[in-house]
C-alpha atoms as a PDB file:
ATOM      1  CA  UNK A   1      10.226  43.075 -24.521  1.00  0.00           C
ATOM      2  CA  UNK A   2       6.452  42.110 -24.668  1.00  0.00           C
ATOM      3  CA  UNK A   3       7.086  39.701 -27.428  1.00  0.00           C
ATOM      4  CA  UNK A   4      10.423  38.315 -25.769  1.00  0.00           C
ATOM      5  CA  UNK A   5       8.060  37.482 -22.767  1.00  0.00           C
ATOM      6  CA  UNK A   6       5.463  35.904 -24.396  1.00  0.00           C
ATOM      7  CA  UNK A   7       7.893  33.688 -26.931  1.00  0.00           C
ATOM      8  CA  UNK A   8       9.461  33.193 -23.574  1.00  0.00           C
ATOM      9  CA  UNK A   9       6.141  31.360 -21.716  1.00  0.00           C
ATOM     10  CA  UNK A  10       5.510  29.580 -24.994  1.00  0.00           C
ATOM     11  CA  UNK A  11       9.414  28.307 -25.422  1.00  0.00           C
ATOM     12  CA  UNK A  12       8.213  26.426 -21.746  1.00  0.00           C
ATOM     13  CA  UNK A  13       4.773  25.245 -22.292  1.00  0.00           C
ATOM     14  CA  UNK A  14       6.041  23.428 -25.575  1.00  0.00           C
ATOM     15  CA  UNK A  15       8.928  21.824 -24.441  1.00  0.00           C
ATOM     16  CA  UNK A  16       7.359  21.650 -20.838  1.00  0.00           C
ATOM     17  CA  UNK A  17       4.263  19.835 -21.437  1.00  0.00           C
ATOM     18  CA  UNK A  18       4.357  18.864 -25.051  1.00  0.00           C
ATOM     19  CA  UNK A  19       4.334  15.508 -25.322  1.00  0.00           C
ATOM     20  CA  UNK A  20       5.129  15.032 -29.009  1.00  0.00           C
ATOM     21  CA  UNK A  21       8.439  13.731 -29.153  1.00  0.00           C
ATOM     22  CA  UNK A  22       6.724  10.856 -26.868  1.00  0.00           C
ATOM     23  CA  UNK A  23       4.926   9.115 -29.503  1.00  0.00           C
ATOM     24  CA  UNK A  24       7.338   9.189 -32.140  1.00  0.00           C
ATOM     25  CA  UNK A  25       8.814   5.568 -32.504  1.00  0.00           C
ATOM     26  CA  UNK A  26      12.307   5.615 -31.165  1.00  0.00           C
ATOM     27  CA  UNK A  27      14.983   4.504 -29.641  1.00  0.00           C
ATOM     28  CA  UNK A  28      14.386   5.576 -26.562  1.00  0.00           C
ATOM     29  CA  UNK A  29      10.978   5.847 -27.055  1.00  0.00           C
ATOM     30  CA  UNK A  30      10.593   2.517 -26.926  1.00  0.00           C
ATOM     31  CA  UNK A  31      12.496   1.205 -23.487  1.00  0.00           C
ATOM     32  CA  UNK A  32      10.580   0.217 -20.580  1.00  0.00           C
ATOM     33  CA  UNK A  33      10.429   3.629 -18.573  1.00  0.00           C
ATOM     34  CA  UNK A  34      12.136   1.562 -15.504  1.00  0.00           C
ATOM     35  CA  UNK A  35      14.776   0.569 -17.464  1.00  0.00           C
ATOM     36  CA  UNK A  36      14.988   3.926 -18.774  1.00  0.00           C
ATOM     37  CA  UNK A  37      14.900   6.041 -15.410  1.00  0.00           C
ATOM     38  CA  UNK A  38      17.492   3.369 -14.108  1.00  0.00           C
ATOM     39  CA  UNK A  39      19.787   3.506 -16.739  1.00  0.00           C
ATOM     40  CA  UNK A  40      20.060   7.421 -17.880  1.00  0.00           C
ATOM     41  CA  UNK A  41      20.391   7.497 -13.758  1.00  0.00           C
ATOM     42  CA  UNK A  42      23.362   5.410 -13.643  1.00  0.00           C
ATOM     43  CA  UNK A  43      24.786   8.082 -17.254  1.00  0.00           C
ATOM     44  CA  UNK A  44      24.408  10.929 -15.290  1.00  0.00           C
ATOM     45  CA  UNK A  45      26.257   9.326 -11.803  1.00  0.00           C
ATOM     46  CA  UNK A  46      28.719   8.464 -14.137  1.00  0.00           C
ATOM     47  CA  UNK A  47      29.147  11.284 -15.941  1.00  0.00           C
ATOM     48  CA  UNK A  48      29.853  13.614 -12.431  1.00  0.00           C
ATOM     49  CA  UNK A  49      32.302  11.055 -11.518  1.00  0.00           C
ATOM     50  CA  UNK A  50      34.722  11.347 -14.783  1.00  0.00           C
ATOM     51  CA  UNK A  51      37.495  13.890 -14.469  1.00  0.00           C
ATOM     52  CA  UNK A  52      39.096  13.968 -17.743  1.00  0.00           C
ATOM     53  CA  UNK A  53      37.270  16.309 -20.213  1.00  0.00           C
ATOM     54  CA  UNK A  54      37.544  13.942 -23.407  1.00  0.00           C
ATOM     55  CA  UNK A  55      34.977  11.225 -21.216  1.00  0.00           C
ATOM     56  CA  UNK A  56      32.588  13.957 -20.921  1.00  0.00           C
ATOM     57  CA  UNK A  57      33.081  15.747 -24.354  1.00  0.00           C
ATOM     58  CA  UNK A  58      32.091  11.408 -25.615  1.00  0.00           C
ATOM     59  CA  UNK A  59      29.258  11.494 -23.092  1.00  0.00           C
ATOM     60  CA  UNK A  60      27.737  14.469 -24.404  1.00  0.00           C
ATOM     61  CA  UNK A  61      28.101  13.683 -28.139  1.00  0.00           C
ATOM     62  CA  UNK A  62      26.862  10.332 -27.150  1.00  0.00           C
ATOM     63  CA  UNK A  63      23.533  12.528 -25.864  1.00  0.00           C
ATOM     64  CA  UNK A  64      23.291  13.687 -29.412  1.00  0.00           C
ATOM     65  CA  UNK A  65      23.626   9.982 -30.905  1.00  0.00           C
ATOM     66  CA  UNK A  66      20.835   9.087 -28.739  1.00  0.00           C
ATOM     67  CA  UNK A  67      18.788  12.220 -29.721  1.00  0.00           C
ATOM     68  CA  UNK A  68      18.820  11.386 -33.127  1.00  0.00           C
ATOM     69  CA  UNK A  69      17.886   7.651 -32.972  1.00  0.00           C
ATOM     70  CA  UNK A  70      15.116   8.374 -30.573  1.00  0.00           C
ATOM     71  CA  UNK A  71      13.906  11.362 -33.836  1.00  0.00           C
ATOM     72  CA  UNK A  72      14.320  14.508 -31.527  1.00  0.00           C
ATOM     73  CA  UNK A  73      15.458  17.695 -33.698  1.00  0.00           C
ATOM     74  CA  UNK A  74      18.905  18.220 -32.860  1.00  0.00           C
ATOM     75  CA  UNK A  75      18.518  22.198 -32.529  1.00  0.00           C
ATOM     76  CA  UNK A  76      15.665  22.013 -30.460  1.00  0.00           C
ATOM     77  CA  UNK A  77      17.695  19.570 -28.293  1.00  0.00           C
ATOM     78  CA  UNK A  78      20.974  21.869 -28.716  1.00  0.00           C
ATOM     79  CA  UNK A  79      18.876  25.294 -27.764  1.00  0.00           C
ATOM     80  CA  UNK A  80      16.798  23.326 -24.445  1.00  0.00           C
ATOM     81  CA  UNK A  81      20.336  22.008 -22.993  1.00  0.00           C
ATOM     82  CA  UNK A  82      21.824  25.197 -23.671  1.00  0.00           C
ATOM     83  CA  UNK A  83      19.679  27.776 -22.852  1.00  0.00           C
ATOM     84  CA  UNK A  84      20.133  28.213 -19.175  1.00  0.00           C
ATOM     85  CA  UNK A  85      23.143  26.853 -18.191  1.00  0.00           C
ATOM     86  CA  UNK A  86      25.429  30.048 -19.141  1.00  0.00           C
ATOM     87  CA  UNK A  87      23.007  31.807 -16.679  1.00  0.00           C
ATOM     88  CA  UNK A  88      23.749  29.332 -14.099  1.00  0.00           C
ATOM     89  CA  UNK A  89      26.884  26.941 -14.046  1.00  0.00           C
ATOM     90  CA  UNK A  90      28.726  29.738 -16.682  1.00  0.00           C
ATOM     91  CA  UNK A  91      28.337  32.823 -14.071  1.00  0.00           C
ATOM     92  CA  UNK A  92      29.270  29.962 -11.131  1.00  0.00           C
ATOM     93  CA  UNK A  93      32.003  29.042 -13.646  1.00  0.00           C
ATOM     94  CA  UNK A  94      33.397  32.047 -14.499  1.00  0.00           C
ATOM     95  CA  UNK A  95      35.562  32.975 -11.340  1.00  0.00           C
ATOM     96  CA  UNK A  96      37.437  29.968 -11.940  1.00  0.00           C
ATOM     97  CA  UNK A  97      39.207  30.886 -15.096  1.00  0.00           C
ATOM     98  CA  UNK A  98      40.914  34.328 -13.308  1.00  0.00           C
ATOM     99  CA  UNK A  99      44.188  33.352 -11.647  1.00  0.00           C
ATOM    100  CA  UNK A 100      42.849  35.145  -8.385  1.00  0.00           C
ATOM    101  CA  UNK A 101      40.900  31.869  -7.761  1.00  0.00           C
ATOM    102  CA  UNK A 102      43.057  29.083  -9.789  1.00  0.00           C
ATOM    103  CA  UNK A 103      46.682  29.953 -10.159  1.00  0.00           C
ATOM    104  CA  UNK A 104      48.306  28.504 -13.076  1.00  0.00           C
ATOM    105  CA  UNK A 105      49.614  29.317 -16.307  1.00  0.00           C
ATOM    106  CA  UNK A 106      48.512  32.812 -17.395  1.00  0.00           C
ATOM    107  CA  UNK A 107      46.737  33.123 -21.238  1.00  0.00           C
ATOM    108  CA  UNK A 108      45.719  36.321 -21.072  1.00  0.00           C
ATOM    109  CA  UNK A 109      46.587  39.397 -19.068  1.00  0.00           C
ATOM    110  CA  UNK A 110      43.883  41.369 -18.176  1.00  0.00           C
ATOM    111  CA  UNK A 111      44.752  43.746 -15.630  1.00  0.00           C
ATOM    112  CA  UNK A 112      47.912  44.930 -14.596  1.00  0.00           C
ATOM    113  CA  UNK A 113      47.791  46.721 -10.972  1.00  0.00           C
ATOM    114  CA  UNK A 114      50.507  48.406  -9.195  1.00  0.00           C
ATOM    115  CA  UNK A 115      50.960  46.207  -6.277  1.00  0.00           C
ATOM    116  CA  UNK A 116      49.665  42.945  -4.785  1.00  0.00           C
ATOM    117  CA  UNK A 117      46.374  43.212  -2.830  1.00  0.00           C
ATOM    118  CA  UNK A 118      44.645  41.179  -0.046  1.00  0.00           C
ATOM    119  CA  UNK A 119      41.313  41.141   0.308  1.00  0.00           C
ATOM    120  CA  UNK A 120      40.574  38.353   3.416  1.00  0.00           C
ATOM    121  CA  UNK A 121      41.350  35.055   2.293  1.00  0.00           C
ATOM    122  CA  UNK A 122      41.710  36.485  -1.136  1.00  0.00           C
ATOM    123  CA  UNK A 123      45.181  37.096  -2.417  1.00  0.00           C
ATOM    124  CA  UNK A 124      44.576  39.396  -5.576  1.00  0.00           C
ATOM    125  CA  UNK A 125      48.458  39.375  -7.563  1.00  0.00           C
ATOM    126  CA  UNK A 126      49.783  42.097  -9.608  1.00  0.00           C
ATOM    127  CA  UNK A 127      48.356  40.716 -13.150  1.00  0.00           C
ATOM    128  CA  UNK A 128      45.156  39.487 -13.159  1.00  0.00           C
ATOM    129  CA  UNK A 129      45.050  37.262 -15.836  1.00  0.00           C
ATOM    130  CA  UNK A 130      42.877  34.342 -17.133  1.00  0.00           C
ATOM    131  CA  UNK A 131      44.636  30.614 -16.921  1.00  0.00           C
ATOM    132  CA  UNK A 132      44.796  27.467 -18.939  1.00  0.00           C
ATOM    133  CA  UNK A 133      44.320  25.600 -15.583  1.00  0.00           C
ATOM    134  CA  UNK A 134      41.533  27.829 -14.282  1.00  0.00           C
ATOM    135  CA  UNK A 135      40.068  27.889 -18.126  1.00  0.00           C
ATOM    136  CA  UNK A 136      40.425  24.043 -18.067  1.00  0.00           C
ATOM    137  CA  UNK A 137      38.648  23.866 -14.911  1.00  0.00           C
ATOM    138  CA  UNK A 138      35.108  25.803 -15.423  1.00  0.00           C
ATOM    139  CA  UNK A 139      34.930  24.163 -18.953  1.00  0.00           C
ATOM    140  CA  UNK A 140      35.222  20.747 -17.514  1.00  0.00           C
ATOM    141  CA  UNK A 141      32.762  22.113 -15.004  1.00  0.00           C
ATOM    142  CA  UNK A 142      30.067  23.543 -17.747  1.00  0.00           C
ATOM    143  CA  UNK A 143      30.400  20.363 -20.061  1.00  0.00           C
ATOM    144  CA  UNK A 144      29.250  18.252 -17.226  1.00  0.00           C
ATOM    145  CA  UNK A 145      26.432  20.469 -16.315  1.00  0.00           C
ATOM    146  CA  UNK A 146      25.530  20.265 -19.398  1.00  0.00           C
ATOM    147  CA  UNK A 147      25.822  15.948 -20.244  1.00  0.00           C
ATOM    148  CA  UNK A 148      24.014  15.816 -17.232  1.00  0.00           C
ATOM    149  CA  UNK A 149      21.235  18.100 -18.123  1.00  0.00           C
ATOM    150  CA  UNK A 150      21.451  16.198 -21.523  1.00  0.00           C
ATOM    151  CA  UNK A 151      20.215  12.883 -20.359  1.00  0.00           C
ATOM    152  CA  UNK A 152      17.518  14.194 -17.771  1.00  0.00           C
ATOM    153  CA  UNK A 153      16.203  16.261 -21.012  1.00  0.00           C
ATOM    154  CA  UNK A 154      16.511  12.809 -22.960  1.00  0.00           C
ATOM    155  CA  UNK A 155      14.029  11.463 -20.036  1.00  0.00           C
ATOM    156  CA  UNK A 156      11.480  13.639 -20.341  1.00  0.00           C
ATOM    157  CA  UNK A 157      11.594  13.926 -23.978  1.00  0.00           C
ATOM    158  CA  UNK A 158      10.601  10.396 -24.722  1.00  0.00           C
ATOM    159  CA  UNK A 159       8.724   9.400 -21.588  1.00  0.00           C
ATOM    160  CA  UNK A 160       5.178   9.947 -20.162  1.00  0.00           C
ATOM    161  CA  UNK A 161       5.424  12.555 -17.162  1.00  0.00           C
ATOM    162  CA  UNK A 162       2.977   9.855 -15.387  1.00  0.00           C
ATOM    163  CA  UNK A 163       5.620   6.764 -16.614  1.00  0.00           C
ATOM    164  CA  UNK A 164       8.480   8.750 -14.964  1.00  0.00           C
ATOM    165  CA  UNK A 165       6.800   9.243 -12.074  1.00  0.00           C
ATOM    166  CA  UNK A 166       5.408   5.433 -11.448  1.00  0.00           C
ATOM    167  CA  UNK A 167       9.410   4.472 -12.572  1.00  0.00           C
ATOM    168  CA  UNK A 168      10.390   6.107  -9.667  1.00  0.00           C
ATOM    169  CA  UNK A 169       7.750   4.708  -7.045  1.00  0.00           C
ATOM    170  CA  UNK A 170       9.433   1.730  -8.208  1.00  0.00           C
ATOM    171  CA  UNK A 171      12.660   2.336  -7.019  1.00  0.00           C
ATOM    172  CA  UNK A 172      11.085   3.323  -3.646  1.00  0.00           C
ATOM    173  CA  UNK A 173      10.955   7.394  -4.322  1.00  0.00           C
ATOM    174  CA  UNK A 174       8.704   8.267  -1.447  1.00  0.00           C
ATOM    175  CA  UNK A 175       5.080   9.179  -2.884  1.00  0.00           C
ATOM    176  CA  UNK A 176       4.839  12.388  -1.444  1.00  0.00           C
ATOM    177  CA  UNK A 177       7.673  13.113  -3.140  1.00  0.00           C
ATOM    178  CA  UNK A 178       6.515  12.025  -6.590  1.00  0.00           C
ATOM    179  CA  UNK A 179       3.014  13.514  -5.507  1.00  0.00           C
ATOM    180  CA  UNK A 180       4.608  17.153  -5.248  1.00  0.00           C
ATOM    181  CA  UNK A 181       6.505  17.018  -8.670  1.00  0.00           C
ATOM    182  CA  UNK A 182       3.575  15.862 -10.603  1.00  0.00           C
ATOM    183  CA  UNK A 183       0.969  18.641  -9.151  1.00  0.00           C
ATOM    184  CA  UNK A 184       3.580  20.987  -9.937  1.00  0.00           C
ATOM    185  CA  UNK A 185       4.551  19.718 -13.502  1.00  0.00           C
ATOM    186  CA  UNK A 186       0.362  20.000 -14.092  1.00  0.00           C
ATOM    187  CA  UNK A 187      -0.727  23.659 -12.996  1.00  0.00           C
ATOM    188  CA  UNK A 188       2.686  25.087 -13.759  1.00  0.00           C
ATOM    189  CA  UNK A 189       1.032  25.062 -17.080  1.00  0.00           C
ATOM    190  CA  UNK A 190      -1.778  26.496 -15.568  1.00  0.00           C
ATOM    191  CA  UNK A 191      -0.461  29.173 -13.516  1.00  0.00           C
ATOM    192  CA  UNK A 192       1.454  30.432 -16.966  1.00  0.00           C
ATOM    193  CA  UNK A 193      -1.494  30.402 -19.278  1.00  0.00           C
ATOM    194  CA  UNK A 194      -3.068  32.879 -16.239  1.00  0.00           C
ATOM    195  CA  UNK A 195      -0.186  35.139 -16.233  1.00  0.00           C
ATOM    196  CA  UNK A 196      -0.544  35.627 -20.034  1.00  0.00           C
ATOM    197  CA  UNK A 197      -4.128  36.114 -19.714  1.00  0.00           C
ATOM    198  CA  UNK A 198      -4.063  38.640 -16.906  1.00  0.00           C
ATOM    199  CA  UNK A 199      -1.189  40.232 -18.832  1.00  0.00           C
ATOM    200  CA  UNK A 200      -3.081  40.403 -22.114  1.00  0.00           C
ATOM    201  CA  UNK A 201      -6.466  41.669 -20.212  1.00  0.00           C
ATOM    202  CA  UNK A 202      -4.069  44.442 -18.962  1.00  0.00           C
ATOM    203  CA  UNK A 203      -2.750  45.376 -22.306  1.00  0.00           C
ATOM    204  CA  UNK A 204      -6.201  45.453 -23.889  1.00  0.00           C
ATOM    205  CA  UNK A 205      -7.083  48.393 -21.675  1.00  0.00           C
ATOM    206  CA  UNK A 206      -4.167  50.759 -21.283  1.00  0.00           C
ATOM    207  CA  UNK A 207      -3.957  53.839 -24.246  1.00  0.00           C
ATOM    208  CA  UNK A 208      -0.783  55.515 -24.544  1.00  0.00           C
ATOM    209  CA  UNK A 209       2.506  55.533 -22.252  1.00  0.00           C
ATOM    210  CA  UNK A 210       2.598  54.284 -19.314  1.00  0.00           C
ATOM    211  CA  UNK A 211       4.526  55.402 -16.200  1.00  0.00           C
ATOM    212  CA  UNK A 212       7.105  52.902 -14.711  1.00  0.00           C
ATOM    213  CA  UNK A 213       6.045  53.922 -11.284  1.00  0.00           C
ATOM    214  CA  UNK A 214       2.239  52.152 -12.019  1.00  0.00           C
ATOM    215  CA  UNK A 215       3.957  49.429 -14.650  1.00  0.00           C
ATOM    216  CA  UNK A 216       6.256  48.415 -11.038  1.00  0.00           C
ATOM    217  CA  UNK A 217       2.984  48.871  -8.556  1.00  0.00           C
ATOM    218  CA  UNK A 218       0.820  46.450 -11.153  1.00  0.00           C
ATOM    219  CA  UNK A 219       4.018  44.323 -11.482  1.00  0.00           C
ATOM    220  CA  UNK A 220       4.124  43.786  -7.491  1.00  0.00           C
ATOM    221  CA  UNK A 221      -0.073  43.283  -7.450  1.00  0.00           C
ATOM    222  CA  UNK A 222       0.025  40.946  -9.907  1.00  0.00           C
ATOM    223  CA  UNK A 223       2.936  38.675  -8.172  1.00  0.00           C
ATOM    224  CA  UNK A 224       0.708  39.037  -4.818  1.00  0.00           C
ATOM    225  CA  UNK A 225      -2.631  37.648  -6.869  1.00  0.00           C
ATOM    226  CA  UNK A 226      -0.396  34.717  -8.562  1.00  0.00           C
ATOM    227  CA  UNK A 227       0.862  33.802  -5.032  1.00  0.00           C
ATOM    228  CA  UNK A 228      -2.775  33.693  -3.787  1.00  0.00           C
ATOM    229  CA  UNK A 229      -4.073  31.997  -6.798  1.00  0.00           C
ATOM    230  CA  UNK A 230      -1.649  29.084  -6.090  1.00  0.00           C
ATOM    231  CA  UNK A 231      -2.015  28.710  -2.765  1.00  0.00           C
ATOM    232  CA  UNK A 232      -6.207  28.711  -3.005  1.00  0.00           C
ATOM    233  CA  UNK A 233      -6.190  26.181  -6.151  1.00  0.00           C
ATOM    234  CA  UNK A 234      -3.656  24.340  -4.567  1.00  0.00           C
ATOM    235  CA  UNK A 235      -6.455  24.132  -1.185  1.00  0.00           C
ATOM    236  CA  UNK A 236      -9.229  23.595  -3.714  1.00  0.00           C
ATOM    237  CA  UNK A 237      -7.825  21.039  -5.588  1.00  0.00           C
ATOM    238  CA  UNK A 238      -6.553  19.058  -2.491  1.00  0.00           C
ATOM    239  CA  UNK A 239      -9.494  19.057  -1.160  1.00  0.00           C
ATOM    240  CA  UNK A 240     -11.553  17.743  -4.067  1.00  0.00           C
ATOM    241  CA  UNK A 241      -8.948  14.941  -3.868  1.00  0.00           C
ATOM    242  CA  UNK A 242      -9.568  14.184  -0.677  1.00  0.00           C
ATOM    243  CA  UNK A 243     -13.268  13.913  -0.745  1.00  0.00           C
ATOM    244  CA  UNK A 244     -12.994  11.256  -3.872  1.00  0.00           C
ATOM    245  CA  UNK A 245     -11.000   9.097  -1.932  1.00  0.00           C
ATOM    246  CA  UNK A 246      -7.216  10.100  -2.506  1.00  0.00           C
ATOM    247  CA  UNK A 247      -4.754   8.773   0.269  1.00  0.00           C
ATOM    248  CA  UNK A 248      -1.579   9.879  -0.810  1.00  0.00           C
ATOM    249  CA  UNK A 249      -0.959   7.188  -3.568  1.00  0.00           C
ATOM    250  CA  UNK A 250      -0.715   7.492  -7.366  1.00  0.00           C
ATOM    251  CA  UNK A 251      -1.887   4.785  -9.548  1.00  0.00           C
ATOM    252  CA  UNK A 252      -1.719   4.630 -13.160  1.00  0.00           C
ATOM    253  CA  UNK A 253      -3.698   2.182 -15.283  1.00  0.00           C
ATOM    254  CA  UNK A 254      -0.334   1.409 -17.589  1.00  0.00           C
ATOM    255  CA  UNK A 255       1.403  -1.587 -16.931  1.00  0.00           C
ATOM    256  CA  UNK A 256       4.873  -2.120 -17.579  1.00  0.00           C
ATOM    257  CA  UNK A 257       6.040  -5.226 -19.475  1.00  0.00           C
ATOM    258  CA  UNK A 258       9.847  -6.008 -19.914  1.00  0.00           C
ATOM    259  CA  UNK A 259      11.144  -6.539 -23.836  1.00  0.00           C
ATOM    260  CA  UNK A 260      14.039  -8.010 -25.206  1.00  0.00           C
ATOM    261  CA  UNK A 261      15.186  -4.297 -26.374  1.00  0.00           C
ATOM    262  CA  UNK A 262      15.010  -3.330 -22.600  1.00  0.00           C
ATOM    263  CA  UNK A 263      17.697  -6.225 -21.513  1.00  0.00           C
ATOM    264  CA  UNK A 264      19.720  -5.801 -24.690  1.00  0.00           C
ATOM    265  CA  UNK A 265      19.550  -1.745 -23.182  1.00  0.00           C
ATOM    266  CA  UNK A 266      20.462  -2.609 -19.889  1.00  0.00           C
ATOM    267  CA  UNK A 267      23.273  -4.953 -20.722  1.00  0.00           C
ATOM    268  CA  UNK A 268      24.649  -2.211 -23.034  1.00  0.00           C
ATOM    269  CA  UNK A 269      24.438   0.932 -20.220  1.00  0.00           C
ATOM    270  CA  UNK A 270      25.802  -1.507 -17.940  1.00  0.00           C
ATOM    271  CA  UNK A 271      28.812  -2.375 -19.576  1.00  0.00           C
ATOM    272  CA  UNK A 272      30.035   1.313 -21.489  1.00  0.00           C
ATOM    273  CA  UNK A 273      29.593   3.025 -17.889  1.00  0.00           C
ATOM    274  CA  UNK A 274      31.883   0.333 -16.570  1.00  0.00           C
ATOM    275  CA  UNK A 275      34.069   0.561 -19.297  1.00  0.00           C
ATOM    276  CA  UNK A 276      34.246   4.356 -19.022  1.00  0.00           C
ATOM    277  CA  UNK A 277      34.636   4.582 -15.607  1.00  0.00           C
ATOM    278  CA  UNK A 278      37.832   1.876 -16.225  1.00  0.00           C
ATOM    279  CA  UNK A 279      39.090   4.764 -18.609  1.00  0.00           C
ATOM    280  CA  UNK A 280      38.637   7.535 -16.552  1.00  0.00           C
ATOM    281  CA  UNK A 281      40.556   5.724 -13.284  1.00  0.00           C
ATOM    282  CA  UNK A 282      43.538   4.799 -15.572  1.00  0.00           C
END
């Protein structure tokens, strides 16, 4: 468990705050991050707007295409995309695929009870069974979760987290918006590399077993003394802002300089998400 944890906080400081896929020379790598915010924004409208599952099946294989001209590993990409969204849109998405939520045509029987039951505004039928219209419905669900996670993971692959957040004070994001998600993409990192210290401090000084009863009581201290470390940094750090002049604007010293590649990029997301979207009305 220990070493689950601890390959756990190092699986999100690498691909959190490790900017190495940034400097590589790719494809996307090497769009203007405006053109780049815009454009993966208008994918990912796009993409929740298709309803037939062979749009979004291209749109997500079109993530990997991307991927590998912009010289991400594919399995890294694959396991980042992948490794949360059974633990959220699959447990949303399950329900769907039981006939007590979609009726349609039954695949599998699971459950065979002796009578019909109602249960408020559920009406739970004799067989319970799992559906090809219900089974239909949480995978077109998942896939899109999962394009749509695609491109955002894209973005912050092969852009700056300082780019991305200047790209978006260009399209008018408010700055205290923008302020927030950048002091909490910093001392995230931070907060995590304290955890593993206090954890490892703890470690270094316990002999034998330990009771669950004190593991539980440390467990609960510990959560109090991260919540207070926060919230005093975050008052510390604010303040030494403050004092050298900060008035609730970021500025960058990069300047951003349109290329031919970012037209020729626009042009082309421009014209496949209007061509898809001409697919996916007829």
């Amino acid at each position: 468990m220990e070493k689950t944890l601890k390959e756990i906080t190092s699986f999100f400081i690498n691909s959190l705050f490790s900017e190495e896929t940034v400097s590589r020379g790719g494809l996307l790598q090497s769009i203007d991050p405006r053109v780049k915010v815009f454009s993966l924004g208008v994918f990912v409208v796009a993409v929740t707007l298709y309803k037939n599952i062979y749009l979004i099946l291209g749109a997500y294989l079109f993530t990997f295409l991307l991927a590998y001209f912009s010289r991400i590993n594919l399995g890294f990409f694959f396991i980042r995309v992948w490794l949360f969204i059974p633990l959220f849109s699959g447990i949303i998405a399950i329900p769907a695929i039981f006939n007590i939520f979609v009726p349609g045509d039954p695949l599998v029987d699971l459950i065979h009870l002796k009578n019909e039951m109602v249960l408020g505004p559920l009406i739970i039928p004799q067989t319970i069974s799992i559906t090809r219209q219900g089974l239909m419905s949480a995978s077109l669900f998942v896939l899109r979760v999962a394009t749509s996670v695609s491109i955002v993971v894209l973005l912050t692959l092969t852009t700056k987290w300082h780019h991305i957040l200047k790209a978006l004070s260009v399209f008018r994001v408010p700055q205290f918006f923008t302020f927030i998600l950048g002091m909490t993409y910093r001392y995230i990192h931070l907060l995590l590399r304290l955890i593993e210290d206090v954890h490892l401090a703890r470690r270094s000084r316990t002999f034998g077993r330990e009771k669950g009863s004190s593991g539980r009581k440390w467990i609960i201290s510990q959560i109090r003394f991260v919540m207070r470390k926060s919230l005093s940094m975050g008052e510390m750090v604010y303040s030494a802002m403050v004092s050298r002049g900060f008035m609730f604007e970021l500025k960058t010293a990069d300047n951003f300089k349109l290329k031919t590649i970012d037209y020729v990029w626009t042009l082309f997301s421009v014209v496949i998400t209007a061509v898809t979207m001409v697919l996916n009305w007829i």
